[in-house]
PDB file of N, CA and C in Angstrom:
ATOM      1  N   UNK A   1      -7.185  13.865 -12.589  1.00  0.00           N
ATOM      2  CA  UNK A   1      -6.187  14.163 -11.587  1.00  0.00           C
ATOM      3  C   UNK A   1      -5.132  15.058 -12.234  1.00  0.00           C
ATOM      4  N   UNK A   2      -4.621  16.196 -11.382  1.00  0.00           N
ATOM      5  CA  UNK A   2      -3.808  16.897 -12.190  1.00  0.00           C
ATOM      6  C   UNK A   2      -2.641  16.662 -11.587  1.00  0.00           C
ATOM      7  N   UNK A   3      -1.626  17.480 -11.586  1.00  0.00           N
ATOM      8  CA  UNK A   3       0.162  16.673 -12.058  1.00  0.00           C
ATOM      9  C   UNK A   3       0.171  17.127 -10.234  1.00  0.00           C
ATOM     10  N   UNK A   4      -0.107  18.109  -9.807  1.00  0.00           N
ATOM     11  CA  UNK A   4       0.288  18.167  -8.320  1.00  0.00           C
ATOM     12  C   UNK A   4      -0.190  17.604  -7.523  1.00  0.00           C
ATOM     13  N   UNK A   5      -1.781  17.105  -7.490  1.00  0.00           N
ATOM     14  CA  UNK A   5      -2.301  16.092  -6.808  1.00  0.00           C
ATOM     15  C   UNK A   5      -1.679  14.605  -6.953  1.00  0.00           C
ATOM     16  N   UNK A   6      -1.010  14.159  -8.447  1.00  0.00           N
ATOM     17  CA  UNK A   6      -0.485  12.836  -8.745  1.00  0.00           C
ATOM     18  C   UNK A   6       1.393  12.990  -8.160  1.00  0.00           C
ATOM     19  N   UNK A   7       1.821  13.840  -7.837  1.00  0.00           N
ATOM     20  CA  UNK A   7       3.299  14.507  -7.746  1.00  0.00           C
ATOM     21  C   UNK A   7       2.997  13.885  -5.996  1.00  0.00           C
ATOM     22  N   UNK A   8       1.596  14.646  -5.871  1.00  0.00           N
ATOM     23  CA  UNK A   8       1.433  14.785  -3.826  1.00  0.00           C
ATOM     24  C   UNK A   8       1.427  13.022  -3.714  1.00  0.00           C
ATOM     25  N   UNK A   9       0.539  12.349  -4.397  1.00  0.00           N
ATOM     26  CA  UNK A   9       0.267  10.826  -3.911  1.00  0.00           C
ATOM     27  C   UNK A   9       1.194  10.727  -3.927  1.00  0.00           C
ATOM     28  N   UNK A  10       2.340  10.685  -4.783  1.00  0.00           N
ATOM     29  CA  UNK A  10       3.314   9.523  -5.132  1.00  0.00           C
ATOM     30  C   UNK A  10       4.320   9.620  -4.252  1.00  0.00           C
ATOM     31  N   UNK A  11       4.384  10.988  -3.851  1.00  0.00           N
ATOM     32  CA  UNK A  11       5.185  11.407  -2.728  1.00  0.00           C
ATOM     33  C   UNK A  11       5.010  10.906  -1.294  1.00  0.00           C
ATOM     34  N   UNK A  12       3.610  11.013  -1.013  1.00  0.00           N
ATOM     35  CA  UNK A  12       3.066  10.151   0.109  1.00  0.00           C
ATOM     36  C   UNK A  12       3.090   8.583   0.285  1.00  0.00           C
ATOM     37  N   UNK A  13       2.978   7.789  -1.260  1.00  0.00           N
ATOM     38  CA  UNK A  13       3.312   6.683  -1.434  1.00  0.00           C
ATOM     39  C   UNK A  13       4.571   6.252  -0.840  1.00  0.00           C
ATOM     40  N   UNK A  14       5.493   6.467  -1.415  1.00  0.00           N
ATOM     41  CA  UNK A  14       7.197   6.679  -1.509  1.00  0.00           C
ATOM     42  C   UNK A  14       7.731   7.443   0.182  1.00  0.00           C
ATOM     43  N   UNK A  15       7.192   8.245   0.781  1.00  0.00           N
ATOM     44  CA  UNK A  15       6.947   8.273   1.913  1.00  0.00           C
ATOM     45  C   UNK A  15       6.868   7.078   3.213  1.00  0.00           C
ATOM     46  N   UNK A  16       5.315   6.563   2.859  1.00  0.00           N
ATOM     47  CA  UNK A  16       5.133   5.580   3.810  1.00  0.00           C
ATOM     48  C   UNK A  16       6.001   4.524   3.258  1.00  0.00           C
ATOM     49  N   UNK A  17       6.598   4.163   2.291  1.00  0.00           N
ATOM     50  CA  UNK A  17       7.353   2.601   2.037  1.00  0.00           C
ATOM     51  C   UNK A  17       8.676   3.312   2.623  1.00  0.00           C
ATOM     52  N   UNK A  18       9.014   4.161   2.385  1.00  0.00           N
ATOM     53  CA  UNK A  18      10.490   4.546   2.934  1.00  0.00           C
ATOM     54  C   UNK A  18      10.442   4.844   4.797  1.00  0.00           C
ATOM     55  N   UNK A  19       9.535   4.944   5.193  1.00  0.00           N
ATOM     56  CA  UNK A  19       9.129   4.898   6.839  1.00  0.00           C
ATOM     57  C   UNK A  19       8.951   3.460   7.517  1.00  0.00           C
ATOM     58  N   UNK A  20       8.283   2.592   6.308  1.00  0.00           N
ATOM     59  CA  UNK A  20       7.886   1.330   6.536  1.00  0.00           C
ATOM     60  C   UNK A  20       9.181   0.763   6.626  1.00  0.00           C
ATOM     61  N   UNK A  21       9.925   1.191   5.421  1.00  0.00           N
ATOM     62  CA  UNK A  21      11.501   0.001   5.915  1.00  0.00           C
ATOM     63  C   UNK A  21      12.313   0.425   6.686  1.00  0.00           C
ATOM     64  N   UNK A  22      12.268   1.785   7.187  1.00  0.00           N
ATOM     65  CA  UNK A  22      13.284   2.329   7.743  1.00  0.00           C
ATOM     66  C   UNK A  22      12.633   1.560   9.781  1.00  0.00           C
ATOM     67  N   UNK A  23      11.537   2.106   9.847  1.00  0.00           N
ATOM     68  CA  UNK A  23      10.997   1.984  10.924  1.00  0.00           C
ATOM     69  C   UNK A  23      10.418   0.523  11.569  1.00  0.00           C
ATOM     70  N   UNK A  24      10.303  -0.313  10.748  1.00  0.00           N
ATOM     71  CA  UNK A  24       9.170  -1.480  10.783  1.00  0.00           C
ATOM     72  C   UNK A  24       9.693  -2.614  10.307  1.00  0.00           C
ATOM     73  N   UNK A  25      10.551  -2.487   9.282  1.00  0.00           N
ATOM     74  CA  UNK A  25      11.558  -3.367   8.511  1.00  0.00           C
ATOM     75  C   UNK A  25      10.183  -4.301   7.562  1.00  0.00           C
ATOM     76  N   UNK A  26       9.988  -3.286   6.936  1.00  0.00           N
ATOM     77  CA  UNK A  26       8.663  -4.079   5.700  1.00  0.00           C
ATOM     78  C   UNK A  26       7.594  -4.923   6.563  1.00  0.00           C
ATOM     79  N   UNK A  27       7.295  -4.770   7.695  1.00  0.00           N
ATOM     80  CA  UNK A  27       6.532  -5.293   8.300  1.00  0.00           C
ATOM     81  C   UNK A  27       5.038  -4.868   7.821  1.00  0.00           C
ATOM     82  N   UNK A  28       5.014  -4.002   8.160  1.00  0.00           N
ATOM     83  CA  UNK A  28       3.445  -3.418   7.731  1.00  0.00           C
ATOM     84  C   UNK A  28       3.367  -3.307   6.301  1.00  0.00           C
ATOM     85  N   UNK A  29       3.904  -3.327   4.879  1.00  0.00           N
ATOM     86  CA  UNK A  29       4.021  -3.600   3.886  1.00  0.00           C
ATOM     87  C   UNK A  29       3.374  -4.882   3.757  1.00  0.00           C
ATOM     88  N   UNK A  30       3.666  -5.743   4.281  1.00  0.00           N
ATOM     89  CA  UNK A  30       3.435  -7.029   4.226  1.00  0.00           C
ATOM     90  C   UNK A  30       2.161  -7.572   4.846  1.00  0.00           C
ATOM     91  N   UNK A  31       1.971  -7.025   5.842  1.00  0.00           N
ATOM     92  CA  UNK A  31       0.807  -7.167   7.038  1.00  0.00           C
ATOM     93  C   UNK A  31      -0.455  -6.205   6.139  1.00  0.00           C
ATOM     94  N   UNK A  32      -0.338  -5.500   5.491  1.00  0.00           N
ATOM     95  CA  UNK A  32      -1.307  -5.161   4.527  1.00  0.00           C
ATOM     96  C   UNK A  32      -1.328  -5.629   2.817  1.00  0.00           C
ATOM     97  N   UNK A  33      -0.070  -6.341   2.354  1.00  0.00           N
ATOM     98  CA  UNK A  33      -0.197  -6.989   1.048  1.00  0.00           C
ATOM     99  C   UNK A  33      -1.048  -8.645   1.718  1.00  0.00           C
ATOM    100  N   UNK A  34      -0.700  -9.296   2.823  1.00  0.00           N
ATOM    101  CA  UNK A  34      -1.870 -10.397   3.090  1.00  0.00           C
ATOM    102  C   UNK A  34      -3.013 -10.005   2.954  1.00  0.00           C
ATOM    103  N   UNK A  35      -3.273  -8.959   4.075  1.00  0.00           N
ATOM    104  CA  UNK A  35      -4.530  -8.397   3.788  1.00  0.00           C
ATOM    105  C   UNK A  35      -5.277  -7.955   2.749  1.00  0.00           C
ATOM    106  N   UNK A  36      -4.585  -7.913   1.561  1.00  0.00           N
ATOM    107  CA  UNK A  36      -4.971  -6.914  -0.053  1.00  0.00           C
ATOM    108  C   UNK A  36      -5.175  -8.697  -0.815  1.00  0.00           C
ATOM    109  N   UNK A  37      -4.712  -9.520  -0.420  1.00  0.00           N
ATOM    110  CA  UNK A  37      -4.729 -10.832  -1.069  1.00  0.00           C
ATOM    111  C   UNK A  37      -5.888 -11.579  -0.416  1.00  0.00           C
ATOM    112  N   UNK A  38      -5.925 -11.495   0.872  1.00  0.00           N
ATOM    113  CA  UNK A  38      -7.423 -12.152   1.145  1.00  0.00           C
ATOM    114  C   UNK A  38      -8.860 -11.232   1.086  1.00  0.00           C
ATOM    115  N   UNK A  39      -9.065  -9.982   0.897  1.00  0.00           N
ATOM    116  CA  UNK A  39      -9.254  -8.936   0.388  1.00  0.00           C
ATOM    117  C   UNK A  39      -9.981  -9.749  -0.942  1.00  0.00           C
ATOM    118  N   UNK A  40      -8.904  -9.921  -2.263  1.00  0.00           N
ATOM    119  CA  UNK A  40      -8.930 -10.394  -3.221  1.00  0.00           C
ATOM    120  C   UNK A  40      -9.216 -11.741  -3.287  1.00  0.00           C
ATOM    121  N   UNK A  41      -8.983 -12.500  -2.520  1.00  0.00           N
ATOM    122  CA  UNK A  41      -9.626 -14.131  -2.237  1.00  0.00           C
ATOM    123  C   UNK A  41     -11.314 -14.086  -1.969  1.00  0.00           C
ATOM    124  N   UNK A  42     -11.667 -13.363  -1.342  1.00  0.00           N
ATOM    125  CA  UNK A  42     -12.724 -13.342  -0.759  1.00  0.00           C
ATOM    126  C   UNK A  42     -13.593 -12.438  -1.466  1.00  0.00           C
ATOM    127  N   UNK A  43     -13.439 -11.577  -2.328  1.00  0.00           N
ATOM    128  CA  UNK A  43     -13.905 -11.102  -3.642  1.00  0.00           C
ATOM    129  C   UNK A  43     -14.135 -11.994  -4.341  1.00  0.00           C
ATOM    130  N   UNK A  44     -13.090 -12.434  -5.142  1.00  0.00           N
ATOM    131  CA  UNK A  44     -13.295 -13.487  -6.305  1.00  0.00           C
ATOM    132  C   UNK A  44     -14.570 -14.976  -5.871  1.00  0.00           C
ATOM    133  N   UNK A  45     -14.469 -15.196  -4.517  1.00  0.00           N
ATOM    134  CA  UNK A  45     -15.679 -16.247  -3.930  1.00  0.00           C
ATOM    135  C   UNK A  45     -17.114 -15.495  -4.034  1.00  0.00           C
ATOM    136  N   UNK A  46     -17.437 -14.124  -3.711  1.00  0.00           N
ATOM    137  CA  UNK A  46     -18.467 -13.538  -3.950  1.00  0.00           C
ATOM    138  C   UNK A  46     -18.954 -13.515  -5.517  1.00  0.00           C
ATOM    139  N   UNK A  47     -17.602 -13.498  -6.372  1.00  0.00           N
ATOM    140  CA  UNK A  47     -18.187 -13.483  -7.761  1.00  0.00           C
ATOM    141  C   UNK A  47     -19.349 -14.392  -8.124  1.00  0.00           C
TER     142      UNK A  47
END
């Protein structure tokens, strides 16, 4: 990955969390960190 493609994510990152709190109030932050945890629950049972 080179520095403008990693410059573009992080920007897009930092983007959606700053839309997310402004707009949503960390709602969807959250409504996808459950999801990234059962995600990860349900992985680790397949192991």
């Amino acid at each position: 990955m080179n520095s403008a493609s990693a410059i573009f994510l992080g920007l897009c990152i930092a983007g959606f969390l700053a839309l997310d709190a402004v707009v949503f109030d960390w709602d969807l932050s959250l409504a996808l960190a459950r999801r990234f945890a059962a995600l990860l629950n349900w992985m680790a049972f397949w192991r």
